[in-house]
Protein backbone atom coordinates (compact mmCIF):
# COMPACT_ATOMS: atom_id res chain seq x y z
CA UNK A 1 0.00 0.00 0.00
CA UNK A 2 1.31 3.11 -0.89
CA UNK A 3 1.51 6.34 1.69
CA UNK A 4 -0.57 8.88 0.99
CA UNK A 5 0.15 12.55 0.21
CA UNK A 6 -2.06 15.12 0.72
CA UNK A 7 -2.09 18.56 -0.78
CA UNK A 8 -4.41 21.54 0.52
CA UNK A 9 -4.63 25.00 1.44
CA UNK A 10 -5.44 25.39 4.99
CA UNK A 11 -8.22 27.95 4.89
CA UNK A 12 -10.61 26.07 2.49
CA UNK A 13 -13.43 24.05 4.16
CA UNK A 14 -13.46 21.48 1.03
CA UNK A 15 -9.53 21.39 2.41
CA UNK A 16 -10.73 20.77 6.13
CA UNK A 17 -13.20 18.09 4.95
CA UNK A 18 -10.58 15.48 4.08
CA UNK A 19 -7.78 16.79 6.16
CA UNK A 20 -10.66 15.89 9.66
CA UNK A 21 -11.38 12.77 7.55
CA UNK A 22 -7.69 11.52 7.16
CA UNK A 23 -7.17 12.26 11.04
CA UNK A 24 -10.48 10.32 12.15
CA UNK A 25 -9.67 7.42 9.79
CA UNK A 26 -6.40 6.80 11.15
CA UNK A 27 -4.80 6.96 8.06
CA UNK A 28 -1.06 7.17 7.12
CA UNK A 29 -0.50 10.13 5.01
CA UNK A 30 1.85 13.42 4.83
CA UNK A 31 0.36 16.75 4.37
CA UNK A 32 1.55 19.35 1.85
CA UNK A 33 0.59 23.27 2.08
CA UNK A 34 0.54 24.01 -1.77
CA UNK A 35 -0.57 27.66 -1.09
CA UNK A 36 0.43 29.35 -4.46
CA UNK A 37 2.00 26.21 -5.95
CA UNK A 38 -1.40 24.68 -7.62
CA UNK A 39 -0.17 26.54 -10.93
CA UNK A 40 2.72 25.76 -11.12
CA UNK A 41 3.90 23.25 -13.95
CA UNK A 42 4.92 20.94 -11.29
CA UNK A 43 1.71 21.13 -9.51
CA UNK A 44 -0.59 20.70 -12.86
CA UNK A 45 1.27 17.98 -14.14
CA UNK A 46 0.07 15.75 -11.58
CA UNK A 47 -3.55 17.69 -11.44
CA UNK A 48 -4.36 20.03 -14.27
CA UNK A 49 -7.65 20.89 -12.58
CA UNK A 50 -5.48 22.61 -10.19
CA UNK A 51 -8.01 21.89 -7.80
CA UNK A 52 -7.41 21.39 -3.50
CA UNK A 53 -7.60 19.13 -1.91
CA UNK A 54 -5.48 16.53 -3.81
CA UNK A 55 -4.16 13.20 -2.89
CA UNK A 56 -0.96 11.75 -4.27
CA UNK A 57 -0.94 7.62 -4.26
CA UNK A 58 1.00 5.46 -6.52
CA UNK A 59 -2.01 2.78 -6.22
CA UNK A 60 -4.57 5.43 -8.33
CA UNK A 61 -4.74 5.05 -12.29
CA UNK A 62 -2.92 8.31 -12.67
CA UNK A 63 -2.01 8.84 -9.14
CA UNK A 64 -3.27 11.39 -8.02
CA UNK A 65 -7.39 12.53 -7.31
CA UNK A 66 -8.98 15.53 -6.31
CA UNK A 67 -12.53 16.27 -4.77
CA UNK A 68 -13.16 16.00 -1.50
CA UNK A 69 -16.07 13.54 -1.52
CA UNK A 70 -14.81 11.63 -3.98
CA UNK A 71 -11.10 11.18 -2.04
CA UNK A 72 -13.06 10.06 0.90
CA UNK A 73 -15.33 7.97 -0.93
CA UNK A 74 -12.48 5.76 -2.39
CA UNK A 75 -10.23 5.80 1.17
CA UNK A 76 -13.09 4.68 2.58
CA UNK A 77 -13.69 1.58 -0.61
CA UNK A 78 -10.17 0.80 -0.27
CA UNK A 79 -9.53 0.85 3.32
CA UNK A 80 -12.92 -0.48 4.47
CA UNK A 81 -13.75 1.78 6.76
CA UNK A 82 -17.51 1.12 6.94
CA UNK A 83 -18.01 3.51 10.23
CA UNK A 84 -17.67 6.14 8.14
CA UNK A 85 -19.26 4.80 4.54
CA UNK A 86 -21.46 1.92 5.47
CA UNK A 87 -21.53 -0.69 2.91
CA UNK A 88 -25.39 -1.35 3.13
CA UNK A 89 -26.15 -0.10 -0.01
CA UNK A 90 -29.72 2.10 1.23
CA UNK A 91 -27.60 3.83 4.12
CA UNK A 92 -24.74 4.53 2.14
CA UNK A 93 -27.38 5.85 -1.52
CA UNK A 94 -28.39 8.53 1.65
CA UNK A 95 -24.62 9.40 2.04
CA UNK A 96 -23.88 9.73 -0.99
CA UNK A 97 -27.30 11.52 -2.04
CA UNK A 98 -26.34 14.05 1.06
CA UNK A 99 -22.93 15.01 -0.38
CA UNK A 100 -24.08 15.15 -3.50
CA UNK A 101 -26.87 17.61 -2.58
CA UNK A 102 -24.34 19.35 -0.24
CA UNK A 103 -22.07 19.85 -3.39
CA UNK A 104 -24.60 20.59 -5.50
CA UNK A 105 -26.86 22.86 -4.07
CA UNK A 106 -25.98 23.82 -0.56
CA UNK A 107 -22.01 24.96 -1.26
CA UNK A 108 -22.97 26.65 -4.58
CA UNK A 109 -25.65 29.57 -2.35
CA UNK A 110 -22.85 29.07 0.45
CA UNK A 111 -20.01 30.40 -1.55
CA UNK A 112 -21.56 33.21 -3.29
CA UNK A 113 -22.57 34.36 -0.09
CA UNK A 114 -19.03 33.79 2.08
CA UNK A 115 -16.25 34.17 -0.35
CA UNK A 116 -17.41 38.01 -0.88
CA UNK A 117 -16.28 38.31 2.94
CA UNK A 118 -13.06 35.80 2.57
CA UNK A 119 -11.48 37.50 -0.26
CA UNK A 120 -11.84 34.31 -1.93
CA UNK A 121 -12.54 34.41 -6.04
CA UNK A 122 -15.68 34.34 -7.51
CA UNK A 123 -16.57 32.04 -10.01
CA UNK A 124 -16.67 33.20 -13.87
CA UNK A 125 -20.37 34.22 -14.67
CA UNK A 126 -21.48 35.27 -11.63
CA UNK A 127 -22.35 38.97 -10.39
CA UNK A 128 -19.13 38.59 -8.03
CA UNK A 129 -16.71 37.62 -10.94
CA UNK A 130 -17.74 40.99 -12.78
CA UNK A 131 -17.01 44.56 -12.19
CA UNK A 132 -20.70 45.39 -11.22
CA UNK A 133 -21.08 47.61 -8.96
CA UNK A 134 -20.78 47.40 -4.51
CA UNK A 135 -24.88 47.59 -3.98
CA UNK A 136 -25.62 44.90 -7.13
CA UNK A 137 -22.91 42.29 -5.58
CA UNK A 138 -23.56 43.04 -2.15
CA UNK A 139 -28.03 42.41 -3.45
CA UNK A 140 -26.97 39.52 -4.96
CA UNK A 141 -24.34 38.06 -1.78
CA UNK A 142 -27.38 38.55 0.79
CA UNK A 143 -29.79 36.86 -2.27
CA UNK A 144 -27.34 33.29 -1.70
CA UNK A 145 -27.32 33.82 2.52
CA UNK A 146 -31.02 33.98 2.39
CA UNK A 147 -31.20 31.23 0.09
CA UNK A 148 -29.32 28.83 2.46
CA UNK A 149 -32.19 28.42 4.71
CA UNK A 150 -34.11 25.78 2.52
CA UNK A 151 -31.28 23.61 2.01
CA UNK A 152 -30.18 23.51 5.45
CA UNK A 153 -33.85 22.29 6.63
CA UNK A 154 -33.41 19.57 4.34
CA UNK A 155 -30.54 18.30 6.05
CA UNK A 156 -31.99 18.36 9.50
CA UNK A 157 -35.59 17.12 8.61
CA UNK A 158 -34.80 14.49 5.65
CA UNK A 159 -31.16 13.47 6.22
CA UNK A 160 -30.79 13.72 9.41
CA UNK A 161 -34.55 13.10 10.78
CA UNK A 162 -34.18 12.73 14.24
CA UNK A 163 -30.61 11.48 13.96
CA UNK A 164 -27.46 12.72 15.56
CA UNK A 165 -25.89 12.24 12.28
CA UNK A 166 -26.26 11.35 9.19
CA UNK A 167 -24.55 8.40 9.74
CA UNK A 168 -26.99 7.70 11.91
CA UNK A 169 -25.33 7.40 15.97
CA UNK A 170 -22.06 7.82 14.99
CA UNK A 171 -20.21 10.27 11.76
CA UNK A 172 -20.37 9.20 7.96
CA UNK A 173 -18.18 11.25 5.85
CA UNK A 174 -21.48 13.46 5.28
CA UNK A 175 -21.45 14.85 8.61
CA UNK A 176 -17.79 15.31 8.04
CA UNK A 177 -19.05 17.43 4.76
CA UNK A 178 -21.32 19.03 6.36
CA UNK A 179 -19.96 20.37 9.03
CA UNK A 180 -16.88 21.41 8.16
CA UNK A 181 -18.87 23.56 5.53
CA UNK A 182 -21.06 25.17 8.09
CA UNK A 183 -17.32 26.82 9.57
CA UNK A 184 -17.65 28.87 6.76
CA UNK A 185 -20.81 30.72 8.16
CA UNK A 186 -19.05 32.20 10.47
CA UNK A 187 -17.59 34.50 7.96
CA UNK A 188 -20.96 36.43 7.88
CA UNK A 189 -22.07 35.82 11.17
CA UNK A 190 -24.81 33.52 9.47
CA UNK A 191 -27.49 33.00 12.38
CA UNK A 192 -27.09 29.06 12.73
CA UNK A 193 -30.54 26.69 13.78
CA UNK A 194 -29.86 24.97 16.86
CA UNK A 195 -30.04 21.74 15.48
CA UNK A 196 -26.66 22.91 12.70
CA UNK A 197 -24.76 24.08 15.81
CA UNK A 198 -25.58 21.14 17.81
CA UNK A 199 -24.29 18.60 14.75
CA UNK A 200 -21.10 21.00 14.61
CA UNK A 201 -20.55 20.78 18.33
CA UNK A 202 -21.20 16.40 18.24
CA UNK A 203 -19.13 15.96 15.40
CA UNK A 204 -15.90 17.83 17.28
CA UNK A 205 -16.85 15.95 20.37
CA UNK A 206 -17.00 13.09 18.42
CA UNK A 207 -13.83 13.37 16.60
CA UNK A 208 -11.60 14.81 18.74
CA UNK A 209 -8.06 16.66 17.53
CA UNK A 210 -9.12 15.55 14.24
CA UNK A 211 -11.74 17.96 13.88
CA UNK A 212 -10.60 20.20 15.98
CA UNK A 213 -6.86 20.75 14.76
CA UNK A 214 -8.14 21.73 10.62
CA UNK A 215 -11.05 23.41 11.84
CA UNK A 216 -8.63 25.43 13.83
CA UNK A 217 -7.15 26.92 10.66
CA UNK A 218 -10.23 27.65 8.89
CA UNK A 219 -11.40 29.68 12.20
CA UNK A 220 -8.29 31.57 12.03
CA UNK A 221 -8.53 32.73 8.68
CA UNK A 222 -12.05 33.64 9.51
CA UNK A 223 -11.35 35.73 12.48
CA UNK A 224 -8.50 37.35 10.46
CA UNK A 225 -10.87 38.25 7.70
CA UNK A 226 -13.22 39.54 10.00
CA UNK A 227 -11.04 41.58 12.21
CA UNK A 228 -9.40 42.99 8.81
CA UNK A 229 -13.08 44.44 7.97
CA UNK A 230 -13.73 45.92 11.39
CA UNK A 231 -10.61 48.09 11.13
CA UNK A 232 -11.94 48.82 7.77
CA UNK A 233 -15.07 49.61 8.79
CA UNK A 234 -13.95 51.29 11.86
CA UNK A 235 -10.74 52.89 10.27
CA UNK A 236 -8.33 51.78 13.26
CA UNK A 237 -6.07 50.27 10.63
């Protein structure tokens, strides 16, 4: 079995996703910061989506695979760790159907309405991306935050249903997803439910330094980001 090498940028929640996964699974791996290396040629020869996070293992077809759901996906396949990906295939279609709708719908409203406040890009075709105007961006930011509301009920009432997890009693790698991509609502001082702030609180109880350690980073940035805008605001720069 080959060792794995992992490649993220710290501040990212998709990063924090497999860096609390790796950690919780007990995996052996080594951890790369690749801050402002993902263009380089040596970087996009091994990924040319010059996407993080990124795992380097001799055993893949080309050796290398991005996306965080789909890197814990296959550790889990190839390491059997069922806690976290249970092989009965109806618990594991609500997994995958959670990540998927995570991806797909949740994280889309999520970043056009945080990565204003990070500093992080905008992607190309959106209101963000362009050189609109403060007031249209800023309508169209708060548009995605109040957006978010629908999605996250969906969680609680159909994934989750009554459940600590999604997993059920104990953490699937959705409720690693998940809650590493609430973090990010901190940013805008996004007014939680109870029920999203209890999940985010079980799974770091549940998971220990490995939560707890990448989450660390991603909190940092945020409070960095958002103590950079008060002096803005407040001109005490």
């Amino acid at each position: 079995m080959s060792k794995i090498i992992l490649n993220v940028i710290k501040p990212s929640v998709n990063n924090m996703t497999v860096r609390v996964f790796l950690r919780a699974a007990g995996l052996d791996f080594t951890e790369h910061d690749v801050y402002g290396q993902t263009r380089t040629p040596e970087y996009l020869a091994k990924a040319p989506s010059h996407l993080t996070p990124m795992i380097e293992t001799a055993d893949l077809p080309r050796g290398a695979l991005w996306e965080s759901c789909a890197i814990m996906q296959y550790l889990c396949n190839k390491h059997s760790l069922n806690q976290f990906y249970p092989k009965d295939p109806e618990r594991r279609a609500m997994i995958d159907s959670a990540m998927f709708y995570l991806i797909g719908t949740f994280y889309p409203y999520l970043a056009r309405a945080t990565y204003p406040a990070l500093h992080f890009p905008q992607y190309p075709g959106e209101v963000g991306y362009t050189d609109a105007d403060h007031d249209t961006k800023e309508q169209a930011r708060k548009a995605a935050a109040d957006a978010l509301a629908e999605p996250l009920e969906v969680f609680h009432a159909f994934y989750m249903a009554g459940k600590p997890f999604i997993g059920g009693d104990q953490p699937s790698i959705a409720d690693i997803r998940l809650a590493a991509t609430l973090e990010f609502l901190e940013a805008i001082d996004y007014p939680l439910p109870a029920w999203a702030t209890t999940h985010m609180e079980a799974m770091e109880k549940a998971l220990g330094t490995a939560y707890s350690e990448p989450a660390a980073d991603v909190r940092g940035y945020i409070a960095y980001v958002k103590a950079q805008r008060e002096e803005e605001l407040t001109g005490t720069a």
